[in-house]
N, C-alpha and C. Protein backbone atom coordinates (compact mmCIF):
# COMPACT_ATOMS: atom_id res chain seq x y z
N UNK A 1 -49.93 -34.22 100.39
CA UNK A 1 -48.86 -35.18 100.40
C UNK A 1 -47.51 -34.51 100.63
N UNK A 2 -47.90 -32.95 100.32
CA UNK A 2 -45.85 -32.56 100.10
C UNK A 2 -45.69 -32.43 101.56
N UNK A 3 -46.69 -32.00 102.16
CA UNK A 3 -46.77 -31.04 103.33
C UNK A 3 -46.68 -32.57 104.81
N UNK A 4 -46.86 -33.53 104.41
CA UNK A 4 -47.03 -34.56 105.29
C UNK A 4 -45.47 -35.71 105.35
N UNK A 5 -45.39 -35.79 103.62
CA UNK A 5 -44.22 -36.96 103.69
C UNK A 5 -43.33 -36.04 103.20
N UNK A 6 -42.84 -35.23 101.86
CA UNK A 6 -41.56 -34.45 101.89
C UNK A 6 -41.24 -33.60 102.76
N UNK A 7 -41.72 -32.70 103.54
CA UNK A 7 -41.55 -31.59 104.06
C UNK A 7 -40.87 -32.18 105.74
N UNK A 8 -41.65 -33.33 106.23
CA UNK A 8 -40.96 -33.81 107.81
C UNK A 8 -39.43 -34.64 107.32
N UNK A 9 -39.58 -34.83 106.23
CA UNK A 9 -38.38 -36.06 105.71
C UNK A 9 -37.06 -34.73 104.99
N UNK A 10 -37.31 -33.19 104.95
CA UNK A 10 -36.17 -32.63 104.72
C UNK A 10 -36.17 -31.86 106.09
N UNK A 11 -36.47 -32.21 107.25
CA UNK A 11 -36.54 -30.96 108.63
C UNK A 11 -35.20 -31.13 108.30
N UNK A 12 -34.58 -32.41 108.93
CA UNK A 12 -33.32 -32.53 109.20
C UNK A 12 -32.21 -31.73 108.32
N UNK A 13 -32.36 -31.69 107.04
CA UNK A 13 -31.55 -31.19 105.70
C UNK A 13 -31.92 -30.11 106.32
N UNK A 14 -33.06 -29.29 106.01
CA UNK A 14 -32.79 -27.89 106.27
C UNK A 14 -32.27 -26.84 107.35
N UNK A 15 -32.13 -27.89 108.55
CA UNK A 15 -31.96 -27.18 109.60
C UNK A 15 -30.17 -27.45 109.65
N UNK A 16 -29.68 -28.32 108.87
CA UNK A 16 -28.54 -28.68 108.39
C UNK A 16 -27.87 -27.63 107.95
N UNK A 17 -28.45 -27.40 106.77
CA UNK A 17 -28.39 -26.28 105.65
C UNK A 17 -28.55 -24.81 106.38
N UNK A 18 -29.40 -24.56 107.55
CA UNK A 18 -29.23 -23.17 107.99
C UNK A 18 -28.03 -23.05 108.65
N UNK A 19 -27.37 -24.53 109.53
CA UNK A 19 -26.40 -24.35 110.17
C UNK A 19 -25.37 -24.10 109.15
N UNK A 20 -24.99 -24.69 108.13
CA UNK A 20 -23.97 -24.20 107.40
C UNK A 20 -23.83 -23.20 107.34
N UNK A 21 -25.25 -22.58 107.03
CA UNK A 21 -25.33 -21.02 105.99
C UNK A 21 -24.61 -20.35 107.12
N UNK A 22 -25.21 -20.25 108.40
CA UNK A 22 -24.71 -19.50 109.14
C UNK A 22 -22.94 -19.59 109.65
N UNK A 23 -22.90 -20.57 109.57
CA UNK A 23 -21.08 -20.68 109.75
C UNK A 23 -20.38 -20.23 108.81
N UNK A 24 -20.53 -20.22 107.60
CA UNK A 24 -19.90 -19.95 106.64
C UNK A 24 -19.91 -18.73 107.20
N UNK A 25 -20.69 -17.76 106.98
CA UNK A 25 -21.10 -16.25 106.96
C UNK A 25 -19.90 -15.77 107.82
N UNK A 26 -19.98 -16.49 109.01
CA UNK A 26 -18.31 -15.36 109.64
C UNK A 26 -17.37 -15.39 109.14
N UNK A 27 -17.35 -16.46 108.17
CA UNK A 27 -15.71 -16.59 107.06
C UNK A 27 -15.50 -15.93 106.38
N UNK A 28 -16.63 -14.76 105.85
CA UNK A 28 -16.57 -14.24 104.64
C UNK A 28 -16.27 -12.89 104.93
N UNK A 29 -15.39 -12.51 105.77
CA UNK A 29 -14.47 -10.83 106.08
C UNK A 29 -13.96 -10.75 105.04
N UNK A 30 -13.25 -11.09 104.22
CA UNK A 30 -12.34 -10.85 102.81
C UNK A 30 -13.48 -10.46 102.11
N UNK A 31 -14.48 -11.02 101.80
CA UNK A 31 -15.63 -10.39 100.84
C UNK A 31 -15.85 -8.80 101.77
N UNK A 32 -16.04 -8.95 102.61
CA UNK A 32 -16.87 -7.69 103.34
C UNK A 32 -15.77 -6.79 103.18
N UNK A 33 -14.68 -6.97 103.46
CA UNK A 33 -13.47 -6.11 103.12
C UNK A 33 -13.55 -5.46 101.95
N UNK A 34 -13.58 -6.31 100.82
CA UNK A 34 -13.42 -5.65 99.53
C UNK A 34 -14.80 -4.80 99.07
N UNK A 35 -15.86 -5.27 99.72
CA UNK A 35 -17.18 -4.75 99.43
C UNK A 35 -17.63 -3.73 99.99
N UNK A 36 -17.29 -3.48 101.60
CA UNK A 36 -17.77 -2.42 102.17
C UNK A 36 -17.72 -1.01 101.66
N UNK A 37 -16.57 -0.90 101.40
CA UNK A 37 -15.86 0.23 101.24
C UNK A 37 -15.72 1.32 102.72
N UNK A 38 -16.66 2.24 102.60
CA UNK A 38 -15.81 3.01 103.97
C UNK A 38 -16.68 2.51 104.97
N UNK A 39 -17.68 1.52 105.08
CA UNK A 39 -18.60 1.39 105.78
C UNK A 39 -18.74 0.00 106.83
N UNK A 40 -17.85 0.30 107.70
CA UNK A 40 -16.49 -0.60 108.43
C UNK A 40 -18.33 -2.09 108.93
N UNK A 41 -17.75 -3.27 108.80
CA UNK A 41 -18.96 -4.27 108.89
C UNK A 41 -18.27 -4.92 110.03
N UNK A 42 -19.64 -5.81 110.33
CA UNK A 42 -19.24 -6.61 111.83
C UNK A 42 -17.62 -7.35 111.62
N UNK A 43 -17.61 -7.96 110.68
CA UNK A 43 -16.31 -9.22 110.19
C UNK A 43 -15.14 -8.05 109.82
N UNK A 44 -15.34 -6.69 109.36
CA UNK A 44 -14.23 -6.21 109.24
C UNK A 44 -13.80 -5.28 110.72
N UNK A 45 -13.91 -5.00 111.45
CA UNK A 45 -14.30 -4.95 113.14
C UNK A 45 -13.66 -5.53 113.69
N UNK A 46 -13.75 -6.53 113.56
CA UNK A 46 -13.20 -7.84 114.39
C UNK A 46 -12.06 -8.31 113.82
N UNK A 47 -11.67 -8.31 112.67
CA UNK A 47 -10.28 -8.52 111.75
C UNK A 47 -9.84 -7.72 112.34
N UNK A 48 -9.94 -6.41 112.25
CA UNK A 48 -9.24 -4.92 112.98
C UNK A 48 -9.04 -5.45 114.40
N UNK A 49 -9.50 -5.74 114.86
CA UNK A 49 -9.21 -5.69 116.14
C UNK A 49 -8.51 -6.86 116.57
N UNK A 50 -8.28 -8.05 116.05
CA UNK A 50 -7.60 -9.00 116.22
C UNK A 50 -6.42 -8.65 115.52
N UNK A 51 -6.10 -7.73 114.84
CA UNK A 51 -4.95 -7.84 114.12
C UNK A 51 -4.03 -6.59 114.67
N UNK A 52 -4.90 -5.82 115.74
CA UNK A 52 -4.00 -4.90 116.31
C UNK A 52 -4.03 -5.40 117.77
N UNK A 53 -4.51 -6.64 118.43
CA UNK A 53 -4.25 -6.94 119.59
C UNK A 53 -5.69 -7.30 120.40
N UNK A 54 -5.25 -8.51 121.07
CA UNK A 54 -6.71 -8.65 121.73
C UNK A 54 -6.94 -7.48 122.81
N UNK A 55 -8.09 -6.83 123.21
CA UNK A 55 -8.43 -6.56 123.86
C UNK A 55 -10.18 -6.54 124.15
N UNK A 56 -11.01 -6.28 125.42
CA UNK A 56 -12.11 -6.66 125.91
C UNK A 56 -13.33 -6.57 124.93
N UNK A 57 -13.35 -5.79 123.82
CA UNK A 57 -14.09 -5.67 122.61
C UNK A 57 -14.32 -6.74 122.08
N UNK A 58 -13.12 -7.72 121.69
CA UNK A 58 -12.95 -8.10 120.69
C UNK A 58 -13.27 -9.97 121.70
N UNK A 59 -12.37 -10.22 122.83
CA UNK A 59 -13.61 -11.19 123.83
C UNK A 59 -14.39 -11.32 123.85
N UNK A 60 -15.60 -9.63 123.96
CA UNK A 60 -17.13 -9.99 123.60
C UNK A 60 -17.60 -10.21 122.64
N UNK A 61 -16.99 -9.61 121.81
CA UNK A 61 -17.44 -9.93 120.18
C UNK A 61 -17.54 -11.65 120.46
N UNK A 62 -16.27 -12.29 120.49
CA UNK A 62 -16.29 -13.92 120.71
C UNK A 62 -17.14 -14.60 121.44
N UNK A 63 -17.27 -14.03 122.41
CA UNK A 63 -18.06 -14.28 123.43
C UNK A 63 -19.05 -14.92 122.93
N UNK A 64 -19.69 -13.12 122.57
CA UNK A 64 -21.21 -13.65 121.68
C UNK A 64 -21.41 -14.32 120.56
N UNK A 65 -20.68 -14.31 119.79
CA UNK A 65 -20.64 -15.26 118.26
C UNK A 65 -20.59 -16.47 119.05
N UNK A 66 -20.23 -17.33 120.01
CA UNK A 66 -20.08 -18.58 120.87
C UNK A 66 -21.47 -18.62 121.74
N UNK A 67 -21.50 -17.85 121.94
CA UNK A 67 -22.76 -17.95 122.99
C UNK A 67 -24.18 -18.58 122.40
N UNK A 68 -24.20 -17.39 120.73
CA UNK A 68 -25.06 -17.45 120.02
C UNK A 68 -25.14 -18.85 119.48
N UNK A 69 -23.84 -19.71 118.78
CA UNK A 69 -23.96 -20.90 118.15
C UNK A 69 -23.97 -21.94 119.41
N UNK A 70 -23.90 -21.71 120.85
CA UNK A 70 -24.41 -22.61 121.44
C UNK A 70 -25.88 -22.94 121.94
N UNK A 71 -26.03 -21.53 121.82
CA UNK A 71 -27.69 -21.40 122.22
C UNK A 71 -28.65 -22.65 120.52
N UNK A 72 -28.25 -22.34 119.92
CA UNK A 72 -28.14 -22.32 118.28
C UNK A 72 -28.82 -24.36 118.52
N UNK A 73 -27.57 -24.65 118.86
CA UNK A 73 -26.93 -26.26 118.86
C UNK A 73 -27.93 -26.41 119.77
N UNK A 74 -28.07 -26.00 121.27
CA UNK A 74 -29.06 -26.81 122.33
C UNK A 74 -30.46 -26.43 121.87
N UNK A 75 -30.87 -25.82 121.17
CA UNK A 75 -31.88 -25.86 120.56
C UNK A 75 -32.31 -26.81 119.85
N UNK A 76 -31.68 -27.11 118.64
CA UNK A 76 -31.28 -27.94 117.88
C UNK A 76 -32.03 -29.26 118.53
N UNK A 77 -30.55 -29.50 119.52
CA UNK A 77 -30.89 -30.87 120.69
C UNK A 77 -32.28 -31.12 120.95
N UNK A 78 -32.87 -29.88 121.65
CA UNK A 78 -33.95 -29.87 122.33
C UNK A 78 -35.31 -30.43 121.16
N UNK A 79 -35.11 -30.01 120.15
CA UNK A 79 -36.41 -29.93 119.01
C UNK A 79 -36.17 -31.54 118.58
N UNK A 80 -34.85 -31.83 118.88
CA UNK A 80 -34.64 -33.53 118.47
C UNK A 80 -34.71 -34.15 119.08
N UNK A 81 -34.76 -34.09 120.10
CA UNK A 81 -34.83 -35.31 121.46
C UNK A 81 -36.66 -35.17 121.64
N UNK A 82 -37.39 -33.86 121.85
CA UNK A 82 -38.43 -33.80 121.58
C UNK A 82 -39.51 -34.65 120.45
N UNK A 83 -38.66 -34.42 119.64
CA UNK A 83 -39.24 -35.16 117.95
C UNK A 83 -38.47 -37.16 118.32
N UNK A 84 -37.79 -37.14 118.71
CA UNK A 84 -37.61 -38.33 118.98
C UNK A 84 -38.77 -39.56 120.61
N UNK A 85 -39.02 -38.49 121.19
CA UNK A 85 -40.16 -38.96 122.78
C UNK A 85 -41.63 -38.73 121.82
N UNK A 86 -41.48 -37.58 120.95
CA UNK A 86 -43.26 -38.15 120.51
C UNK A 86 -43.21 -39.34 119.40
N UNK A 87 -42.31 -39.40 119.00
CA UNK A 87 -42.96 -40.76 118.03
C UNK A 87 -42.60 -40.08 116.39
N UNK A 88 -42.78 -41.13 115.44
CA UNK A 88 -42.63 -40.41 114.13
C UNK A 88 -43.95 -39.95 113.85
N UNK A 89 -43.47 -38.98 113.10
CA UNK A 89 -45.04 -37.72 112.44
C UNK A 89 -45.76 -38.75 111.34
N UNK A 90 -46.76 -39.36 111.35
CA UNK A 90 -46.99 -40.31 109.93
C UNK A 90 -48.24 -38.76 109.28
C-alpha cells in the first residue's frame, strides 16, 4: 500500500523538496566562509572573484550553475508531461 498510494502521491513534494535543497545550497557562502578555514570552497571562489571583478572564471562558474539548473527544470518538465500522456499510476 505505501509503495503504490503514498509514495506516487509525494513524487511531486519530493522532487519539490530536492529543488529547494539544491537552491538554497549556493546561498550558503557565509557558512562556508566561516567553516572552511584555509580550505578555499566552490561558494567562497566565486565570492572572491565577484568581489574583485568579473572576469572569464567567474562567467563560467555562472554559466554552469545556470546550465546545470536548466538542465535540472527540463527534466523535471520532461518526467511530467511524460507522467501526465501515460495516465494516473492506480
Amino acid at each position: 500500500m505505501f509503495w503504490r498510494v503514498t509514495v506516487p502521491n509525494l513524487r511531486v513534494a519530493l522532487i519539490a523538496a530536492f529543488a529547494l535543497c539544491f537552491t538554497f545550497r549556493w546561498d550558503e557562502f557565509i557558512v562556508a566562509v566561516l567553516l572552511s578555514g584555509f580550505d578555499p570552497t566552490l561558494p567562497v571562489v566565486i565570492w572572491g572573484l565577484l568581489r574583485t571583478g568579473l572576469d572569464p572564471q567567474t562567467n563560467a562558474a555562472g554559466t554552469l550553475v545556470f546550465l546545470v539548473s536548466v538542465v535540472a527544470a527540463l527534466m523535471v518538465e520532461a518526467f511530467l508531461l511524460k507522467r501526465r500522456k501515460d495516465g494516473p499510476v492506480l
